[in-house]
C-alpha atoms as a PDB file:
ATOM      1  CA  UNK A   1     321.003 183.238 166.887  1.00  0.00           C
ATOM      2  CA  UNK A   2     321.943 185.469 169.613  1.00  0.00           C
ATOM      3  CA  UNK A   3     325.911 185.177 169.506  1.00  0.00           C
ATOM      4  CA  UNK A   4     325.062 185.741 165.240  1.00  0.00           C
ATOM      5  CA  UNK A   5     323.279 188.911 165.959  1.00  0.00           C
ATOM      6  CA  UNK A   6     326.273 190.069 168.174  1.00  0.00           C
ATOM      7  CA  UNK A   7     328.917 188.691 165.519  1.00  0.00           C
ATOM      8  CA  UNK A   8     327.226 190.727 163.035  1.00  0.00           C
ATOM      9  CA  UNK A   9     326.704 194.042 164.983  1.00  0.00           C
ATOM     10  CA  UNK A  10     330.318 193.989 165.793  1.00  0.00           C
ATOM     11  CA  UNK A  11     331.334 193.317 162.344  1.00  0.00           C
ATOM     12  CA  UNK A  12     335.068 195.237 161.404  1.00  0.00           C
ATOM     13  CA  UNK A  13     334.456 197.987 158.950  1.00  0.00           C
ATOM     14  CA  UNK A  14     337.552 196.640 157.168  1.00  0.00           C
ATOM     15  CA  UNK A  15     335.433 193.183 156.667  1.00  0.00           C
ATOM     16  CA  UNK A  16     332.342 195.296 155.368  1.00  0.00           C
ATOM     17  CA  UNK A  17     334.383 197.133 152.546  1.00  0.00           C
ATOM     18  CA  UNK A  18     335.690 193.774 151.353  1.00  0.00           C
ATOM     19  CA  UNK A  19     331.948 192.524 151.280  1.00  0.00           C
ATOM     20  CA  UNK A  20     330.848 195.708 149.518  1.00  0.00           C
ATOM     21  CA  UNK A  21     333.738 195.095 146.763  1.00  0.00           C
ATOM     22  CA  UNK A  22     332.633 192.016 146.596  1.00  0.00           C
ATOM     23  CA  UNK A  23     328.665 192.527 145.518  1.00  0.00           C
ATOM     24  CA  UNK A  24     330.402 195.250 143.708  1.00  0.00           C
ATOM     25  CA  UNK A  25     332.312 193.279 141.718  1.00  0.00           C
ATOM     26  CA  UNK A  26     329.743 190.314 140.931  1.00  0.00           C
ATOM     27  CA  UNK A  27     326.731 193.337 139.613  1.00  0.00           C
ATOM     28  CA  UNK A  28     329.658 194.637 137.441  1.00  0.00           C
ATOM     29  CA  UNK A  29     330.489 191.031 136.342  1.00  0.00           C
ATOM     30  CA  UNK A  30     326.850 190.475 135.470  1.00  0.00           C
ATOM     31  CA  UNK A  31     325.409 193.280 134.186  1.00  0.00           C
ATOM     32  CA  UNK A  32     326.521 193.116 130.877  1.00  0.00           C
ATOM     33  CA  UNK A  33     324.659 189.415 130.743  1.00  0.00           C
ATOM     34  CA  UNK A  34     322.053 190.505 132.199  1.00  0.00           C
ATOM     35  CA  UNK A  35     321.679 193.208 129.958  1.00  0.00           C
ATOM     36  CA  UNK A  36     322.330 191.352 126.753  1.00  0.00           C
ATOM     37  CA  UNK A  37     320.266 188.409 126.967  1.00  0.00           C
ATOM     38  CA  UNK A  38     317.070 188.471 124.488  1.00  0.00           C
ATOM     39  CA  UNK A  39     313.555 188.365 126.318  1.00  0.00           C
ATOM     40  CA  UNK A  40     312.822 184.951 124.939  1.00  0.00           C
ATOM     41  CA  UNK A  41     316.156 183.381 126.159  1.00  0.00           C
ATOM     42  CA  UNK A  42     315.474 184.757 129.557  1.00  0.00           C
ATOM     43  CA  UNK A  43     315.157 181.560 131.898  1.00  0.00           C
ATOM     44  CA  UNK A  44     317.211 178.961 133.395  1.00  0.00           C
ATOM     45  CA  UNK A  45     320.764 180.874 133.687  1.00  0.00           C
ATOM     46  CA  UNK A  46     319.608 183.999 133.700  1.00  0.00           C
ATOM     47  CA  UNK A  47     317.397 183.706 136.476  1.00  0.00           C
ATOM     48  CA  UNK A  48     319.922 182.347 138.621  1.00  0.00           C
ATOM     49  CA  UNK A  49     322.362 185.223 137.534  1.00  0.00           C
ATOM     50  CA  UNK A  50     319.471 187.735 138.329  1.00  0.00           C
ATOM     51  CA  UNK A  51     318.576 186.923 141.576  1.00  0.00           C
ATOM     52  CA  UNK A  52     322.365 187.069 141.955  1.00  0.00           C
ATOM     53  CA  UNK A  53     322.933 190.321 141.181  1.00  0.00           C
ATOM     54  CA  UNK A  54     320.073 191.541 142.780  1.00  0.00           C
ATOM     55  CA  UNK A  55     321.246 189.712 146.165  1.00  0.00           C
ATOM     56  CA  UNK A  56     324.442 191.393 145.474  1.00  0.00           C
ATOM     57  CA  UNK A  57     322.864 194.910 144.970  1.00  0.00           C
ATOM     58  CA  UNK A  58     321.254 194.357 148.500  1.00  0.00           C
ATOM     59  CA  UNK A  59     324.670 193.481 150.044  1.00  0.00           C
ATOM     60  CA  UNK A  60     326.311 196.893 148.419  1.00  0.00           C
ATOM     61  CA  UNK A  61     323.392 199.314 149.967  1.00  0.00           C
ATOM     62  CA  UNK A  62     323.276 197.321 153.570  1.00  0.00           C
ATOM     63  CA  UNK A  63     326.999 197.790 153.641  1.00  0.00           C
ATOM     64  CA  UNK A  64     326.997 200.897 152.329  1.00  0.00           C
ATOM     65  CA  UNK A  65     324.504 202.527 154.546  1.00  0.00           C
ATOM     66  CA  UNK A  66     323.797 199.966 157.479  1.00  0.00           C
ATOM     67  CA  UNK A  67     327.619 199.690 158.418  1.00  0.00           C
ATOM     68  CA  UNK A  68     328.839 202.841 156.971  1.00  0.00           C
ATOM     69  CA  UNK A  69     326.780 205.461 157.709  1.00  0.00           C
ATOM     70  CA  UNK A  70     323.869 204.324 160.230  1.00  0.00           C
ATOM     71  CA  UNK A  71     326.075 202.104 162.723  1.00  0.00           C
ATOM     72  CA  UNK A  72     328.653 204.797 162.967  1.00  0.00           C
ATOM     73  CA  UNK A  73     326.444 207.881 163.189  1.00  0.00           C
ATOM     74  CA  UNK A  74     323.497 206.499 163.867  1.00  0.00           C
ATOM     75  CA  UNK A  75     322.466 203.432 165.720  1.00  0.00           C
ATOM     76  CA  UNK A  76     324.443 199.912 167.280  1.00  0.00           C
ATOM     77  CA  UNK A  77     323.432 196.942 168.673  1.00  0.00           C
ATOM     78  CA  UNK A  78     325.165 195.675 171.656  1.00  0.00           C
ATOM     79  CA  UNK A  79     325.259 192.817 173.749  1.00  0.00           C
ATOM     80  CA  UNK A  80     325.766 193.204 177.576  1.00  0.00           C
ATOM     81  CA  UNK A  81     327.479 190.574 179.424  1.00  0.00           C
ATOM     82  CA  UNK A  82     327.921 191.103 182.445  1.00  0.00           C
ATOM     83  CA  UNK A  83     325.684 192.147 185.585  1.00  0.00           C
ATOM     84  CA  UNK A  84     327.004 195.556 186.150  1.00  0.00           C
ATOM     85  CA  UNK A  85     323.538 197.036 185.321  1.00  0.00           C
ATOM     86  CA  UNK A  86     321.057 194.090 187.051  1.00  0.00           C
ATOM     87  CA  UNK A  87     318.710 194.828 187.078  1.00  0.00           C
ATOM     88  CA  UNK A  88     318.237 197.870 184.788  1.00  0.00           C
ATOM     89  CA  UNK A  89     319.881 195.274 182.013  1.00  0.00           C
ATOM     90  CA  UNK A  90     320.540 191.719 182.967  1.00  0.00           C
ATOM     91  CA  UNK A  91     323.372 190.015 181.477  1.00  0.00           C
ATOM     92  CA  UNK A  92     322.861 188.863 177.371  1.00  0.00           C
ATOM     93  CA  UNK A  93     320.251 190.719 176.748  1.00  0.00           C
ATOM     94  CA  UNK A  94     320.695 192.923 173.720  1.00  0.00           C
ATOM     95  CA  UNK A  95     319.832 196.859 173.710  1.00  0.00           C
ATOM     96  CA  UNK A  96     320.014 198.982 170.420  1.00  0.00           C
ATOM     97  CA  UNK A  97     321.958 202.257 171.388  1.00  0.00           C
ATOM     98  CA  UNK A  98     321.401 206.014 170.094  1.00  0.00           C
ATOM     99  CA  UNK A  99     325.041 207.418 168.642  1.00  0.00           C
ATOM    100  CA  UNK A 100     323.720 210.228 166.799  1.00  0.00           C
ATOM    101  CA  UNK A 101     322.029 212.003 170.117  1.00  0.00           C
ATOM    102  CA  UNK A 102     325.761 212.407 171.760  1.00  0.00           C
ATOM    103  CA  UNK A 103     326.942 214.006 168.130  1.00  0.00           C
ATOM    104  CA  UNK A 104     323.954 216.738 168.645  1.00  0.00           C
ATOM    105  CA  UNK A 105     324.494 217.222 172.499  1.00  0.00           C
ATOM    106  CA  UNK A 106     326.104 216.113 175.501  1.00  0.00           C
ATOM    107  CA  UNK A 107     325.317 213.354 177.791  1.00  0.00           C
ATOM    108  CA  UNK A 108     322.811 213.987 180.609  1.00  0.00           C
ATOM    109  CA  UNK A 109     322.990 212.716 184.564  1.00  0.00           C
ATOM    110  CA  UNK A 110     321.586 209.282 185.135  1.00  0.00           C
ATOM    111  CA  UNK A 111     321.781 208.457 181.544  1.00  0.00           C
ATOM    112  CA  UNK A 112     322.824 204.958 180.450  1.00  0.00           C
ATOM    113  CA  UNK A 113     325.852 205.583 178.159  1.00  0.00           C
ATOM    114  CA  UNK A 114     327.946 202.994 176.350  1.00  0.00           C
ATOM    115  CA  UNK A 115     331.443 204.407 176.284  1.00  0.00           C
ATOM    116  CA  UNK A 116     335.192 203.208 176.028  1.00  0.00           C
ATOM    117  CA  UNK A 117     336.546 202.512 179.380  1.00  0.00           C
ATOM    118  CA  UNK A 118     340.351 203.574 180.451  1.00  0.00           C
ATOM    119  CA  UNK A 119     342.443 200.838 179.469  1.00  0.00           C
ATOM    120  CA  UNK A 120     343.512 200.482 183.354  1.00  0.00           C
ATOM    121  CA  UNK A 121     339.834 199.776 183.646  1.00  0.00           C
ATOM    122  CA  UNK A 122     339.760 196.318 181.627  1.00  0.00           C
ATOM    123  CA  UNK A 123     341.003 192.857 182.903  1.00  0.00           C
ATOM    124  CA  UNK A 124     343.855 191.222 181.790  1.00  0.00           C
ATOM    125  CA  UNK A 125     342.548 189.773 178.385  1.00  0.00           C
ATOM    126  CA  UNK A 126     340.121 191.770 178.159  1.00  0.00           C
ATOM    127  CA  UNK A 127     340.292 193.232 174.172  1.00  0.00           C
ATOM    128  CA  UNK A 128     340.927 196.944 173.632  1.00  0.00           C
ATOM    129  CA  UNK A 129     337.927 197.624 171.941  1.00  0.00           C
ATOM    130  CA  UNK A 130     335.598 196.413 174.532  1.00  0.00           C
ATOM    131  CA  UNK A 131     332.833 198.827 175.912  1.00  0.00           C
ATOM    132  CA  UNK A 132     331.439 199.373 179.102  1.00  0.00           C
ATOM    133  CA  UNK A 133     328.095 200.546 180.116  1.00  0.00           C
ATOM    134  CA  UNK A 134     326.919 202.288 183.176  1.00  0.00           C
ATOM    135  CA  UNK A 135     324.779 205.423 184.337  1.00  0.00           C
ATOM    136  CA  UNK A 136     326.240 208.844 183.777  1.00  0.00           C
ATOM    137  CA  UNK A 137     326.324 210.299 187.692  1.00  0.00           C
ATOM    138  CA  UNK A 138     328.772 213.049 187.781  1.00  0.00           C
ATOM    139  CA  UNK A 139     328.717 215.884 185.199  1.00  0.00           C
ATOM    140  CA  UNK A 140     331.570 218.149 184.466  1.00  0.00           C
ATOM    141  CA  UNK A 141     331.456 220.657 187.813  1.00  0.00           C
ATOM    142  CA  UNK A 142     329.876 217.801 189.592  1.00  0.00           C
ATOM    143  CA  UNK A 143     330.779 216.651 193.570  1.00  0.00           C
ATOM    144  CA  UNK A 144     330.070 213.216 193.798  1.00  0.00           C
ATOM    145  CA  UNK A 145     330.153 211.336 197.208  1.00  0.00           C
ATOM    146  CA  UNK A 146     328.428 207.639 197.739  1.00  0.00           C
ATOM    147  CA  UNK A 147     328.453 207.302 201.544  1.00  0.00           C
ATOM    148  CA  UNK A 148     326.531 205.083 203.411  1.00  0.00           C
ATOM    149  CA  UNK A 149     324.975 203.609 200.221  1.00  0.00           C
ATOM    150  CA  UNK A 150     323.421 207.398 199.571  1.00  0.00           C
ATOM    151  CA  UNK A 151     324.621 209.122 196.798  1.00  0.00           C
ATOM    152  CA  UNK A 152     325.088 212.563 197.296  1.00  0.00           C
ATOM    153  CA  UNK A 153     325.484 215.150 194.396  1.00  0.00           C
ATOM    154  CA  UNK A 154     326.559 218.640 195.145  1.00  0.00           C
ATOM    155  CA  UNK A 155     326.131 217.847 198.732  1.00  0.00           C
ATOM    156  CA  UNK A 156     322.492 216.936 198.001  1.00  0.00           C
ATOM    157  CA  UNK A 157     321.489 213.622 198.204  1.00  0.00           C
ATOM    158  CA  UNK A 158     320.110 211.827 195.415  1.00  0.00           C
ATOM    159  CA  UNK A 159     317.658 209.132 195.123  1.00  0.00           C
ATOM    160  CA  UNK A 160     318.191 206.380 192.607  1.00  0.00           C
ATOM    161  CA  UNK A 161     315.263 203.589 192.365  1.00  0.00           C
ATOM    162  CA  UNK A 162     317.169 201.899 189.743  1.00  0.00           C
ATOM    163  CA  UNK A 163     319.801 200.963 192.457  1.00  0.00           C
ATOM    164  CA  UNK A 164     320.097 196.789 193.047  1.00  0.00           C
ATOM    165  CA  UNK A 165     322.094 194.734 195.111  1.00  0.00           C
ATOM    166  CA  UNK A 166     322.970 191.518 194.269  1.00  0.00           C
ATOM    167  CA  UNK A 167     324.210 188.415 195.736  1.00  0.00           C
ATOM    168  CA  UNK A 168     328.052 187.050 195.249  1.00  0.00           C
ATOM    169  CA  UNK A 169     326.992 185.869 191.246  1.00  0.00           C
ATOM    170  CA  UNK A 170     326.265 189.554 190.529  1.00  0.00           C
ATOM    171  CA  UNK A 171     323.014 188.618 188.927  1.00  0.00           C
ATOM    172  CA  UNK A 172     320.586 187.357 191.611  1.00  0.00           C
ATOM    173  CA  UNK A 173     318.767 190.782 192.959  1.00  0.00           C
ATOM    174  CA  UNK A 174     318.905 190.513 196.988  1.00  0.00           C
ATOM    175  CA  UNK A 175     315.025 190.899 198.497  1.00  0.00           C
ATOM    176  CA  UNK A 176     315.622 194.647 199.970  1.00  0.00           C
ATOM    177  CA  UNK A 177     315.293 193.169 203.400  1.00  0.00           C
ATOM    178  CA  UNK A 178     319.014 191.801 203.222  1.00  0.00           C
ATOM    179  CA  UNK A 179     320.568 195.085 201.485  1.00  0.00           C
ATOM    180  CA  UNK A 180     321.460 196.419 204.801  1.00  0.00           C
ATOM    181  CA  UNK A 181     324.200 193.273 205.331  1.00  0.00           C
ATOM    182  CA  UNK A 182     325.594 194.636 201.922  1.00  0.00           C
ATOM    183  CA  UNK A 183     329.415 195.976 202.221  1.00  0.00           C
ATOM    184  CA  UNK A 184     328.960 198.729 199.857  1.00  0.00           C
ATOM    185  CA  UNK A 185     332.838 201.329 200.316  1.00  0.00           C
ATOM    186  CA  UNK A 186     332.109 204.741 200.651  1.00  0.00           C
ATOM    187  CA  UNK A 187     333.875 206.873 197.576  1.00  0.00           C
ATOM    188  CA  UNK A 188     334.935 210.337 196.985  1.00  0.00           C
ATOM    189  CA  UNK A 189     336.790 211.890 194.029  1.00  0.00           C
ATOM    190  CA  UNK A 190     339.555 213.359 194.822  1.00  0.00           C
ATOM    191  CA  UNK A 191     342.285 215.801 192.962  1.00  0.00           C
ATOM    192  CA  UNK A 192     345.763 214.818 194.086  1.00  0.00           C
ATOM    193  CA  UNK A 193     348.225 217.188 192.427  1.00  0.00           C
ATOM    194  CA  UNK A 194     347.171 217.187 188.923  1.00  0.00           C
ATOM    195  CA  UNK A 195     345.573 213.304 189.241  1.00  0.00           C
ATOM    196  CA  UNK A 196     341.846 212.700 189.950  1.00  0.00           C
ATOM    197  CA  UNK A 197     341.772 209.346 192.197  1.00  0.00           C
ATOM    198  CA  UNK A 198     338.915 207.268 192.960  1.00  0.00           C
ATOM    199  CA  UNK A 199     339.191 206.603 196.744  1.00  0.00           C
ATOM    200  CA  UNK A 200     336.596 204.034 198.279  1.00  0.00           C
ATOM    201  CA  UNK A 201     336.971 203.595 202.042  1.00  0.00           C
ATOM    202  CA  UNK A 202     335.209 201.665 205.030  1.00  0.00           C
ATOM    203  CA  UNK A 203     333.004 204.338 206.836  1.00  0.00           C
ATOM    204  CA  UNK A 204     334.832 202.727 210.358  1.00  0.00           C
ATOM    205  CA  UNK A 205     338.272 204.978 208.177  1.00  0.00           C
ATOM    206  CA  UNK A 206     337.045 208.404 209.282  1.00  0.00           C
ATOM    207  CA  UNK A 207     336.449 207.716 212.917  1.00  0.00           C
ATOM    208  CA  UNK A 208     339.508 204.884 213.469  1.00  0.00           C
ATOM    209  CA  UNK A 209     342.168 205.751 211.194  1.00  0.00           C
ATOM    210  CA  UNK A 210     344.260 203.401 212.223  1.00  0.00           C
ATOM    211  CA  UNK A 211     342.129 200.467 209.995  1.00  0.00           C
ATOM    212  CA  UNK A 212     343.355 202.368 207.343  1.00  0.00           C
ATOM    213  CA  UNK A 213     345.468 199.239 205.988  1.00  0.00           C
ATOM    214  CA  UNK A 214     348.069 199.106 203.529  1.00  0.00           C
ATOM    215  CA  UNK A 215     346.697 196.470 201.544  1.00  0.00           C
ATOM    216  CA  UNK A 216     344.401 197.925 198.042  1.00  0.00           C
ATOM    217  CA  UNK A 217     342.615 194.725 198.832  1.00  0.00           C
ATOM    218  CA  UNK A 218     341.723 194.599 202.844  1.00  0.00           C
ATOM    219  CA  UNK A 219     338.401 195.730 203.725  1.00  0.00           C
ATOM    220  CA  UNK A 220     339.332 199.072 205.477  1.00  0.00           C
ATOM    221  CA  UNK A 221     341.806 200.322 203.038  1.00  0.00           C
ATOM    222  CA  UNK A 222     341.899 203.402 201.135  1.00  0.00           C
ATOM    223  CA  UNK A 223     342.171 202.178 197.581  1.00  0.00           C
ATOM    224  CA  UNK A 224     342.338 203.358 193.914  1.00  0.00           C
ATOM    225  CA  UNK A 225     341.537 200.730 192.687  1.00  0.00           C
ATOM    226  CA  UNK A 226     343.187 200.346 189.307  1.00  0.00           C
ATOM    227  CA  UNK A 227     346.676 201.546 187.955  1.00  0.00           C
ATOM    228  CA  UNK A 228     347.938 204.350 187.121  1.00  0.00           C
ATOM    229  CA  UNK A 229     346.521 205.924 190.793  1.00  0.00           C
ATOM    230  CA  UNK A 230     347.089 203.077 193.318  1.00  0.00           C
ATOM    231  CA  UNK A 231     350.240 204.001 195.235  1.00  0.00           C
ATOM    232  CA  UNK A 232     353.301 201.634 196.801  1.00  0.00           C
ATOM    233  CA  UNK A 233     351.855 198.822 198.949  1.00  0.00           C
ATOM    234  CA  UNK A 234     353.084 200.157 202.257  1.00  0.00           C
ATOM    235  CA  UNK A 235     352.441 204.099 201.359  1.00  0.00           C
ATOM    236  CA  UNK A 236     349.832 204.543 204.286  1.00  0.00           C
ATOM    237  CA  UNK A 237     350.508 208.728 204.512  1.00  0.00           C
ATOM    238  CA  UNK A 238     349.005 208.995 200.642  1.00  0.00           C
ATOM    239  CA  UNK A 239     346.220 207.053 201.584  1.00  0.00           C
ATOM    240  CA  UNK A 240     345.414 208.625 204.583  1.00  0.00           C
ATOM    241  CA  UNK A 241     346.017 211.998 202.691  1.00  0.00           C
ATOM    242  CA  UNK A 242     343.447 210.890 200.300  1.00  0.00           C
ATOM    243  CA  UNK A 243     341.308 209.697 203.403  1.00  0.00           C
ATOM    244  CA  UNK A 244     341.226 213.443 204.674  1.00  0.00           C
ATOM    245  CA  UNK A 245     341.176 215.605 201.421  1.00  0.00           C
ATOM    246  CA  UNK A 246     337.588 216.617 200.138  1.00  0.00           C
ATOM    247  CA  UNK A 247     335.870 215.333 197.407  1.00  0.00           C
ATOM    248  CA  UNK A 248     336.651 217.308 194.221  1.00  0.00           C
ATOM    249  CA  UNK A 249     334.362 218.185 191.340  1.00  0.00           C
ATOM    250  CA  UNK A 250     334.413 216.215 188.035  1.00  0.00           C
ATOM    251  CA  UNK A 251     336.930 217.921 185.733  1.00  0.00           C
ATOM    252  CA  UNK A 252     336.046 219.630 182.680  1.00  0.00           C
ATOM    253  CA  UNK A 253     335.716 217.215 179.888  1.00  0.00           C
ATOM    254  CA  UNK A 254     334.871 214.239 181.986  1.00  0.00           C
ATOM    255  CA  UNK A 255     332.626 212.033 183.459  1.00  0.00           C
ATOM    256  CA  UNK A 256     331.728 209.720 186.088  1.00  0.00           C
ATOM    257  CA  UNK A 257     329.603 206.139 185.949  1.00  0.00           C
ATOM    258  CA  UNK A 258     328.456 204.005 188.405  1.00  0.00           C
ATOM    259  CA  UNK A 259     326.863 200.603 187.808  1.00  0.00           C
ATOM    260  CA  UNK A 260     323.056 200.050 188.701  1.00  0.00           C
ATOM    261  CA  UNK A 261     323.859 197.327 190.485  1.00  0.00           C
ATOM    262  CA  UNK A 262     325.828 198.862 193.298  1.00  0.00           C
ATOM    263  CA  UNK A 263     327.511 196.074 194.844  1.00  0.00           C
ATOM    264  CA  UNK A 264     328.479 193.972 191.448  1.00  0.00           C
ATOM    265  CA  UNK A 265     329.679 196.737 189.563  1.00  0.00           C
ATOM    266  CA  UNK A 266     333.273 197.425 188.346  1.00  0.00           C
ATOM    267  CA  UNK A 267     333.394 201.188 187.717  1.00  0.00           C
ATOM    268  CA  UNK A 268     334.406 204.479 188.066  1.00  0.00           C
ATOM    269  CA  UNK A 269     334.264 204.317 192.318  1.00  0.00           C
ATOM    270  CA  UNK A 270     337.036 201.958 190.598  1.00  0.00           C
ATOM    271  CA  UNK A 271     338.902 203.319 187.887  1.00  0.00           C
ATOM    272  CA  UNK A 272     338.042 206.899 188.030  1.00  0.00           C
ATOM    273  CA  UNK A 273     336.705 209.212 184.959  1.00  0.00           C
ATOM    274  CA  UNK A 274     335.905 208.682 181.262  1.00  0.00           C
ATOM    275  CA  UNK A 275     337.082 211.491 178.927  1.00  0.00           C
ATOM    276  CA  UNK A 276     334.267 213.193 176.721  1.00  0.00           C
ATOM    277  CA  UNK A 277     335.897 211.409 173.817  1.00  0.00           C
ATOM    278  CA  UNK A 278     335.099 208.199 174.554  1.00  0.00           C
ATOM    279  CA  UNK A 279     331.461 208.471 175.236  1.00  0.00           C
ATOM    280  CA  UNK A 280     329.798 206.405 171.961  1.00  0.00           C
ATOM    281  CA  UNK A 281     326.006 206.159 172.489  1.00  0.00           C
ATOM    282  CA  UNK A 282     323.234 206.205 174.518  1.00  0.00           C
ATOM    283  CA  UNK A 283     321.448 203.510 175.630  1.00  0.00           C
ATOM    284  CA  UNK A 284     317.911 203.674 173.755  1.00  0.00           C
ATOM    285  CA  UNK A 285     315.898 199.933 174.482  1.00  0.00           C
ATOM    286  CA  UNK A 286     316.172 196.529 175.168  1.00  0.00           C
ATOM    287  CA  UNK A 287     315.063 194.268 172.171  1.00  0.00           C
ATOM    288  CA  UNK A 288     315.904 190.575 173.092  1.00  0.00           C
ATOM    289  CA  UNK A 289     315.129 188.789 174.705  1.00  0.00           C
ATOM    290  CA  UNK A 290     311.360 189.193 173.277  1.00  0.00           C
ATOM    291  CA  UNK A 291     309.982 189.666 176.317  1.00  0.00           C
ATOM    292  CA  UNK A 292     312.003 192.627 177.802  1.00  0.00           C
ATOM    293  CA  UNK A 293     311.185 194.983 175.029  1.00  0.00           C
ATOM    294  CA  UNK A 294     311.223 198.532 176.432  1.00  0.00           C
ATOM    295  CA  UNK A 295     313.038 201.157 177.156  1.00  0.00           C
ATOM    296  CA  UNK A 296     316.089 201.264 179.459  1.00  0.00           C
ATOM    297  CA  UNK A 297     316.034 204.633 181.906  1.00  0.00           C
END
């Protein structure tokens, strides 16, 4: 039932026209029947053909304004699977997502937002349409630093009770008492000639920069994570030039998310910024499972 509901919501527009044709096509093929048929010969057949065309009718208006005009303006279903938000959202559950709000206004900070990632930011066979969702943390003008698992906006810092940490599955929230064994990178944003790069670094970097490895991979390195911004292998004076610069504000235009579950979340600490563009909706509730009705914040 649940991969249905997910089939359906992600439906191609493309297959929804052809379905609309279709009803289209069978009310014009019966009407004239339908219409023609005497009162007292009404039975049997024409039953059948009513309860056709009146199935068909149904199909033309839910196509017509369930997939053309409320899922694209108004709003989707979508199904998260992963554990990126644990446990805000835990992986498979379903939330129903508010499209027309970020038509009318712009996103907010700490709002859950379902948006189009970079395409550096997906896996290797990962589809091009896939969407990622996260909580907005930097704003346009914003200075975002996460240091020490703090985050600090505008040099203030910031609580977030939403905040999890998880064990090596991603999905099993650690009891608060083990958080503090957690290897959480420190991250900055900052503006290298005209590129914004995502730098997460070991706090041990600032005061021995000689951990500072080579390797986008080893646990004291200076890494971008994802392409276009990670630089040659052995390139240790970029990295240690991105180690020293200060964090830069969020450019115009752009935005960055973090995961609710700190430690098990792919994101832009990552990958870096998501253009105003590519923001699609705003995550309104959770409606299945049954039992997590509510709303996500």
């Amino acid at each position: 039932m649940l991969q249905f509901v997910d089939r359906l919501a992600r439906t191609p527009i493309s297959a929804i026209v052809w379905v609309g044709v279709a009803g289209t096509i069978v009310r014009l093929a019966l009407s004239h029947y339908l219409k023609s048929t005497p009162r007292h010969l009404r039975t049997g057949l024409y039953t059948v053909a009513k309860i056709t065309n009146e199935i068909s009718d149904a199909v033309v208006y839910a196509a017509i304004v369930v997939f053309m005009l409320v899922r694209p303006f108004g709003i989707q279903t979508f199904n998260i699977p992963t554990g990126s938000m644990v446990s805000t959202i835990n992986p498979g559950e379903f939330i129903v997502a508010n499209k027309w709000v970020y038509r009318t206004s712009d996103p907010k900070r700490f709002d859950i937002v379902v948006f189009k990632p970079p395409p550096y930011a997906l896996f290797p066979g990962q589809p091009a349409d896939t969407s990622f969702i996260k909580r907005l943390i930097g704003l346009p003008g914003d200075t975002v630093e996460w240091k020490d698992k703090q985050l600090y906006v505008n040099g203030q810092q910031i609580p977030e009770p939403w905040v999890d940490y998880t064990d090596n599955t991603a999905t099993k929230v650690l009891p608060k008492e083990q958080w503090a064994s957690v290897v959480s990178p420190n991250f900055k944003l900052v503006k290298d000639g005209d590129r914004y790069v995502p730098v997460q670094y070991a706090p041990d970097a600032i005061q021995y920069p000689d951990l500072v490895s080579s390797s986008v991979n080893a646990p004291m390195s200076v890494t971008a994570a994802a392409e276009p911004f990670t630089p040659p292998m052995d390139d240790r004076q970029t990295r240690l030039r991105w180690l020293e610069a200060p964090p830069a504000a969020v450019p115009p235009g752009h935005y960055l998310f973090m995961g609710d579950n700190r430690n098990g979340s792919f994101d832009g600490r990552g990958w870096g910024l998501v253009k105003r563009e590519d923001i699609i909706a705003k995550s309104w509730f959770i409606f299945l499972p049954v039992h997590r009705w509510g709303l996500t914040n």
